[in-house]
Protein backbone atom coordinates (compact mmCIF):
# COMPACT_ATOMS: atom_id res chain seq x y z
CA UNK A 1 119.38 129.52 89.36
CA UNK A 2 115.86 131.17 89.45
CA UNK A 3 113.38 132.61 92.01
CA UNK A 4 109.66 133.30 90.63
CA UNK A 5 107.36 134.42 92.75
CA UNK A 6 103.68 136.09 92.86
CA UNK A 7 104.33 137.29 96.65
CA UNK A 8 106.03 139.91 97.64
CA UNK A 9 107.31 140.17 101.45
CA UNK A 10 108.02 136.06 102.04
CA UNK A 11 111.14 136.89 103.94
CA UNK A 12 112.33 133.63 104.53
CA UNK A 13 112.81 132.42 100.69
CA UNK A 14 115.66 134.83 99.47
CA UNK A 15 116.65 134.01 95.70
CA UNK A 16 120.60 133.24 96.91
CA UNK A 17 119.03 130.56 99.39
CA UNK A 18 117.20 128.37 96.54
CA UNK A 19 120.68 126.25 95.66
CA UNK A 20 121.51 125.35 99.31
CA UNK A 21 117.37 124.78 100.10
CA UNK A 22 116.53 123.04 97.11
CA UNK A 23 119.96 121.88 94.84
CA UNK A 24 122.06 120.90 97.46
CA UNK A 25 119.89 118.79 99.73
CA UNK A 26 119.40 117.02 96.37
CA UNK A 27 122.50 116.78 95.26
CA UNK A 28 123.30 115.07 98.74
CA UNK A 29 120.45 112.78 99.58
CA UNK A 30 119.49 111.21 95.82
CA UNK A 31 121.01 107.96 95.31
CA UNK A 32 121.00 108.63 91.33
CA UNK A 33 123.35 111.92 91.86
CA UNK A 34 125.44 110.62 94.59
CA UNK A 35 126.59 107.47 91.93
CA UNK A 36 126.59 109.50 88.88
CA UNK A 37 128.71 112.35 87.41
CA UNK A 38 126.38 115.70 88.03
CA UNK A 39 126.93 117.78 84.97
CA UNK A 40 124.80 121.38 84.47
CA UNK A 41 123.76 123.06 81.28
CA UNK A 42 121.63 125.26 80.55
CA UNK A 43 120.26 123.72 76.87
CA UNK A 44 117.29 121.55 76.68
CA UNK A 45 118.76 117.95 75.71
CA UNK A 46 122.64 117.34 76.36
CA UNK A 47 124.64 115.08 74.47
CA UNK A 48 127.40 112.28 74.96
CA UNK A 49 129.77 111.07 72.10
CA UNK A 50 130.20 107.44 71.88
CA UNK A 51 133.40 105.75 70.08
CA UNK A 52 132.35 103.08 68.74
CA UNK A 53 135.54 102.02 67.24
CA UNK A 54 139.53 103.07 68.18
CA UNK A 55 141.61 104.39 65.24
CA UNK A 56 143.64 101.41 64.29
CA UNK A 57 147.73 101.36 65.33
CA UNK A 58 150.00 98.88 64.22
CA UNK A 59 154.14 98.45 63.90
CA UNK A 60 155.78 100.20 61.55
CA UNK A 61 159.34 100.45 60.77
CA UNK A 62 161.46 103.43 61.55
CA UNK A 63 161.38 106.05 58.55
CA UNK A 64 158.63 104.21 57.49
CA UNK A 65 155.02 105.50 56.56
CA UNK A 66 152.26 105.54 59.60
CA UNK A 67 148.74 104.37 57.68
CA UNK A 68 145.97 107.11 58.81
CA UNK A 69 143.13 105.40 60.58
CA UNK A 70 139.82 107.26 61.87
CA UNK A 71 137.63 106.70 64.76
CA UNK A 72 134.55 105.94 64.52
CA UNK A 73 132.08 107.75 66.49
CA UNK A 74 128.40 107.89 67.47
CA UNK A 75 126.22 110.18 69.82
CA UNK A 76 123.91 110.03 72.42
CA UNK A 77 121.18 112.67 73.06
CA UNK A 78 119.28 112.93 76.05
CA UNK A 79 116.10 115.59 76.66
CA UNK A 80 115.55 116.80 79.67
CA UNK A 81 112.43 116.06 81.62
CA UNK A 82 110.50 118.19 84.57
CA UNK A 83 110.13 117.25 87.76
CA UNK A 84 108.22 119.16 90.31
CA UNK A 85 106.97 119.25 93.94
CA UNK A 86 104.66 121.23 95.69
CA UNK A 87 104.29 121.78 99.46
CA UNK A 88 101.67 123.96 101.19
CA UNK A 89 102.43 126.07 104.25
CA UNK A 90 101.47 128.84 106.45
CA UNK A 91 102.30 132.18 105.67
CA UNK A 92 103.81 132.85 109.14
CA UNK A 93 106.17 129.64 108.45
CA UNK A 94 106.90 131.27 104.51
CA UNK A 95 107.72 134.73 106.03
CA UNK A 96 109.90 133.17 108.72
CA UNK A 97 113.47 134.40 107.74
CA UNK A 98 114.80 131.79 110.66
CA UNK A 99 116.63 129.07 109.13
CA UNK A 100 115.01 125.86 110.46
CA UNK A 101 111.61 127.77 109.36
CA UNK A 102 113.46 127.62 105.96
CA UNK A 103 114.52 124.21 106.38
CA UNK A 104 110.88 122.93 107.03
CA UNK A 105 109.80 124.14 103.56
CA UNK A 106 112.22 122.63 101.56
CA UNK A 107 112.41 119.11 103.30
CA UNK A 108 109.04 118.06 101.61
CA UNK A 109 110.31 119.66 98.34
CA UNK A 110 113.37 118.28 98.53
CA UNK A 111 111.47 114.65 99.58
CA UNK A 112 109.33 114.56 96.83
CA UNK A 113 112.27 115.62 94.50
CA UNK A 114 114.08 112.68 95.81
CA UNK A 115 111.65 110.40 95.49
CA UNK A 116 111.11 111.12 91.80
CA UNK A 117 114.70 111.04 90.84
CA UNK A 118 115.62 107.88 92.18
CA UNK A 119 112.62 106.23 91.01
CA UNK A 120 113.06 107.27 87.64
CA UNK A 121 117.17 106.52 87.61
CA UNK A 122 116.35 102.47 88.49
CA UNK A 123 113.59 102.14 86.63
CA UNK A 124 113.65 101.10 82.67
CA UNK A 125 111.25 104.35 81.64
CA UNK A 126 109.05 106.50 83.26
CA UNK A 127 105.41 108.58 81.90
CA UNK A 128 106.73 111.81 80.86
CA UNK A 129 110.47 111.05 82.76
CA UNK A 130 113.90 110.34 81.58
CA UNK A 131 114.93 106.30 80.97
CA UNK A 132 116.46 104.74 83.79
CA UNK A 133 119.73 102.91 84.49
CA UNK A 134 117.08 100.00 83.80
CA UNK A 135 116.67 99.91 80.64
CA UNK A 136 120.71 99.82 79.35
CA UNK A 137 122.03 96.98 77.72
CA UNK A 138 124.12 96.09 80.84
CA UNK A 139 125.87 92.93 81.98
CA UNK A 140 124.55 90.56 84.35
CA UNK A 141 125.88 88.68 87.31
CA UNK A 142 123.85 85.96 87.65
CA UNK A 143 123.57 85.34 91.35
CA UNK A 144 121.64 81.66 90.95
CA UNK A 145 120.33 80.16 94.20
CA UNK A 146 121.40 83.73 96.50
CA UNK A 147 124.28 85.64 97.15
CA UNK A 148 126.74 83.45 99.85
CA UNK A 149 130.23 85.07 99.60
CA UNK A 150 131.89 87.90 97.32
CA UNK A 151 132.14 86.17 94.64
CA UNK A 152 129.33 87.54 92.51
CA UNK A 153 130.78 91.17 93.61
CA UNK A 154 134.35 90.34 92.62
CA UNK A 155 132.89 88.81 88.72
CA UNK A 156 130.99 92.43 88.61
CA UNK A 157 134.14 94.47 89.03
CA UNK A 158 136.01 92.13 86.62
CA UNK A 159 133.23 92.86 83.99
CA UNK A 160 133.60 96.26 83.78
CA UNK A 161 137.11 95.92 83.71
CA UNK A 162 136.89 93.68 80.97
CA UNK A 163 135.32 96.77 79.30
CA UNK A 164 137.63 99.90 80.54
CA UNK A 165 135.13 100.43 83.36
CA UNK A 166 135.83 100.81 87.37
CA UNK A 167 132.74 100.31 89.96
CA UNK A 168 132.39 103.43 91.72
CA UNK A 169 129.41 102.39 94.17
CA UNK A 170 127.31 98.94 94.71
CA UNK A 171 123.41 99.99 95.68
CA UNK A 172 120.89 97.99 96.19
CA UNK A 173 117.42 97.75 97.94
CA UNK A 174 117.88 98.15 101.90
CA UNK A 175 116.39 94.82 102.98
CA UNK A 176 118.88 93.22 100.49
CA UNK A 177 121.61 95.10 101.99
CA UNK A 178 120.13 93.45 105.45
CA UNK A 179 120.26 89.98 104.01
CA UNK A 180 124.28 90.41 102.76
CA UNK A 181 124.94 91.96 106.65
CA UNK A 182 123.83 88.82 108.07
CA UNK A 183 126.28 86.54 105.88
CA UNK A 184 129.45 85.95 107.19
CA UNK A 185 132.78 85.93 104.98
CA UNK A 186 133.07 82.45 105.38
CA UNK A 187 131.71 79.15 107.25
CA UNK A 188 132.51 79.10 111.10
CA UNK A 189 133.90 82.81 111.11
CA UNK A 190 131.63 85.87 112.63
CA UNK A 191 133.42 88.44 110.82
CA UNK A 192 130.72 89.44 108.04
CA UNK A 193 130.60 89.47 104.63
CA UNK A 194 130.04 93.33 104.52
CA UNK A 195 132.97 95.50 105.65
CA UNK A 196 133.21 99.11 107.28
CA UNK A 197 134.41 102.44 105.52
CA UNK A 198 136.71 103.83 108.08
CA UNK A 199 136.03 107.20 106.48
CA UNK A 200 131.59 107.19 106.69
CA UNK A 201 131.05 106.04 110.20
CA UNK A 202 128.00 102.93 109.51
CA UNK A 203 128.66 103.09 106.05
CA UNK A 204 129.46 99.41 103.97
CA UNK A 205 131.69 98.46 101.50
CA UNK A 206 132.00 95.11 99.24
CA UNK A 207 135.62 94.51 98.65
CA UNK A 208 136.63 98.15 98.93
CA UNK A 209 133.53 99.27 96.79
CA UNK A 210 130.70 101.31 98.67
CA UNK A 211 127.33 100.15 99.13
CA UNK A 212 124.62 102.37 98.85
CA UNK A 213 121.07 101.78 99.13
CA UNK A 214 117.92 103.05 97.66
CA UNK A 215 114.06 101.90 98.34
CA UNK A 216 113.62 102.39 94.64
CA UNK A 217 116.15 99.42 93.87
CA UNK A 218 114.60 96.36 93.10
CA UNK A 219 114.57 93.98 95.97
CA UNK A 220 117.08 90.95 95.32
CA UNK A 221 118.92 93.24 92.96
CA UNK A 222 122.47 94.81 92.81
CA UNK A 223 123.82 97.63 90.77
CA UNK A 224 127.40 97.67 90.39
CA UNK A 225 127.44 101.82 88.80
CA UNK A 226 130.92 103.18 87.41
CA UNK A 227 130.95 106.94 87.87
CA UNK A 228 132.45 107.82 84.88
CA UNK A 229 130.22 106.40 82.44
CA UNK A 230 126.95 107.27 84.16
CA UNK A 231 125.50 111.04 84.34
CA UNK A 232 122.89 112.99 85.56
CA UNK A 233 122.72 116.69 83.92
CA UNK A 234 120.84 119.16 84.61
CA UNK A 235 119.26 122.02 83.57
CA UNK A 236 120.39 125.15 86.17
CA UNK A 237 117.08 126.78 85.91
CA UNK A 238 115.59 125.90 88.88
CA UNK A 239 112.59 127.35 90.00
CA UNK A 240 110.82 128.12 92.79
CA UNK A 241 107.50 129.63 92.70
CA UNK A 242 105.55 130.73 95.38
CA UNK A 243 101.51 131.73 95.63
CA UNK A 244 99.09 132.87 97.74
CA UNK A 245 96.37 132.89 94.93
CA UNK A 246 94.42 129.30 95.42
CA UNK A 247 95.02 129.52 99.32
CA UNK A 248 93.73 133.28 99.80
CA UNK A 249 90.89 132.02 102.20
CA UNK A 250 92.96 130.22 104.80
CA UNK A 251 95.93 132.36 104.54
CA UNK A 252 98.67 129.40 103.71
CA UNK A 253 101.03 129.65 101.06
CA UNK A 254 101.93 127.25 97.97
CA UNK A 255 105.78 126.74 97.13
CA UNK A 256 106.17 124.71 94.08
CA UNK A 257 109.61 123.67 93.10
CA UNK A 258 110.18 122.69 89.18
CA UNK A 259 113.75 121.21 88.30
CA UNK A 260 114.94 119.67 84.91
CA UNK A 261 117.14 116.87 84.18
CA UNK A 262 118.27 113.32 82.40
CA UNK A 263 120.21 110.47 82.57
CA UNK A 264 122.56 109.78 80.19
CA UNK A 265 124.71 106.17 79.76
CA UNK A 266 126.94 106.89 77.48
CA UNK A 267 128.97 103.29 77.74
CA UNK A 268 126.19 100.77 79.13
CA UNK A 269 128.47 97.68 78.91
CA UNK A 270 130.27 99.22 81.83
CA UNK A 271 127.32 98.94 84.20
CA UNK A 272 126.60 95.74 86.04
CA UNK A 273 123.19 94.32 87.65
CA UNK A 274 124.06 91.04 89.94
CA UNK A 275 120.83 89.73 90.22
CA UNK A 276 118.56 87.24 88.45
CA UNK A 277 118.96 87.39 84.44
CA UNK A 278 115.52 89.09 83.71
CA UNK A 279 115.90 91.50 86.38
CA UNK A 280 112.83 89.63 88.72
């Protein structure tokens, strides 16, 4: 972690504070790094090995010769992309050492950050960003006429099963998650469809499974994300820059964050979408 500046005397952005003002507030309110595994590295691209076939065992008799068989592997590389934000303020606000003064500067960062991330992670590509969870060659629960019980839930968890895969989270766009909490388990009953999680006070869960929910989800669809398969890694250079230079006049202050990272799905058969078959 990395503090560049080109102002000396901004009390209030220490170089020990940039993880918990910019990295953790990340970390905790992206949708993409709450589902995924978060690795760090510090090289440029980072990359996954895929077996694409299992050394072959078979029965053999006791004293008896065991046939060598190899696995057969493959590898994934994924480059790391930039994504920055960039938030003016007044110099009395950047030289404020009190915490909710350093608060208010990195909530837009950390906003903007957000906003990129997720937007990127659910999307197929994105101009000069890493490919999204979007564009994998993932199964589909074809949800027909609408979503009316669990049923399309339970055939997602049994398809990544089917492929050594366990659902970690459900997301899915907030006025879908609306439409499931109005359905009811079943006809005549008023218990609904979506259940509590005893241990995140208002949080949902689908048959055990959390359900998260993003504004950068496409309406009407459903991601059904296994943790161990999916990753976000990123760089641990992050920097924080901070000039006076192009604001000299009216004595404000730019901070510009910069942060590096990718996606990487390493085993996209293991990742479900329940929604329509082309994704509309």
């Amino acid at each position: 972690m990395s503090l560049y500046t080109s102002t000396s005397g901004i009390g209030g952005l220490l170089p020990e504070q940039v993880h918990a003002l910019i990295v953790r507030p990340v970390q905790r309110d992206s949708v993409a790094l709450q589902t995924t595994t978060v690795l760090s590295t510090d090289s440029t691209s980072s990359k996954f090995p895929i077996v694409t076939a299992d050394p072959a065992a078979a029965w053999v008799p006791e004293g008896g010769e065991i046939s060598p068989s190899d696995s057969a592997h493959d590898e994934l590389e994924v480059v790391h992309k930039k994504v920055a934000g960039l938030t003016i303020v007044s110099r009395e606000l950047a030289e404020d050492s009190n915490p909710s003064a350093l608060d208010i500067v990195g909530a837009g960062l950390v906003r903007s950050i957000v906003t990129k991330v997720d937007t990127a992670f659910f999307a197929v590509t994105t101009a000069n960003g890493p490919n999204g969870i979007g564009g994998t060659t993932h199964q589909v629960v074809d949800i027909g006429s609408g979503i009316v019980d669990t049923d399309p839930f339970a055939e997602a968890l049994s398809k990544a099963e089917n492929v050594g895969a366990t659902i970690s989270n459900f997301v899915t766009h907030p006025d879908t998650a609306l439409e499931l909490a109005k359905i009811k388990e079943m006809t005549g009953s008023n218990k609904p469809l979506l259940g509590p999680d005893p241990s995140r006070p208002g949080a949902r869960t689908v048959l055990g499974v959390p359900l998260l929910v993003s504004p950068y989800v496409t309406d009407g669809d459903i991601w059904a994300i296994p943790q161990a398969f999916t990753f976000t890694t990123m760089r641990r250079d992050v920097t924080l820059d901070i000039s006076t230079d192009a604001y000299f006049s009216s004595d404000r202050v730019a901070v510009k964050c910069s942060m590096r990272l990718a996606f990487g799905f390493p085993h996209p058969q293991a990742i479900v979408r329940i929604g329509e078959p082309d994704g509309s």
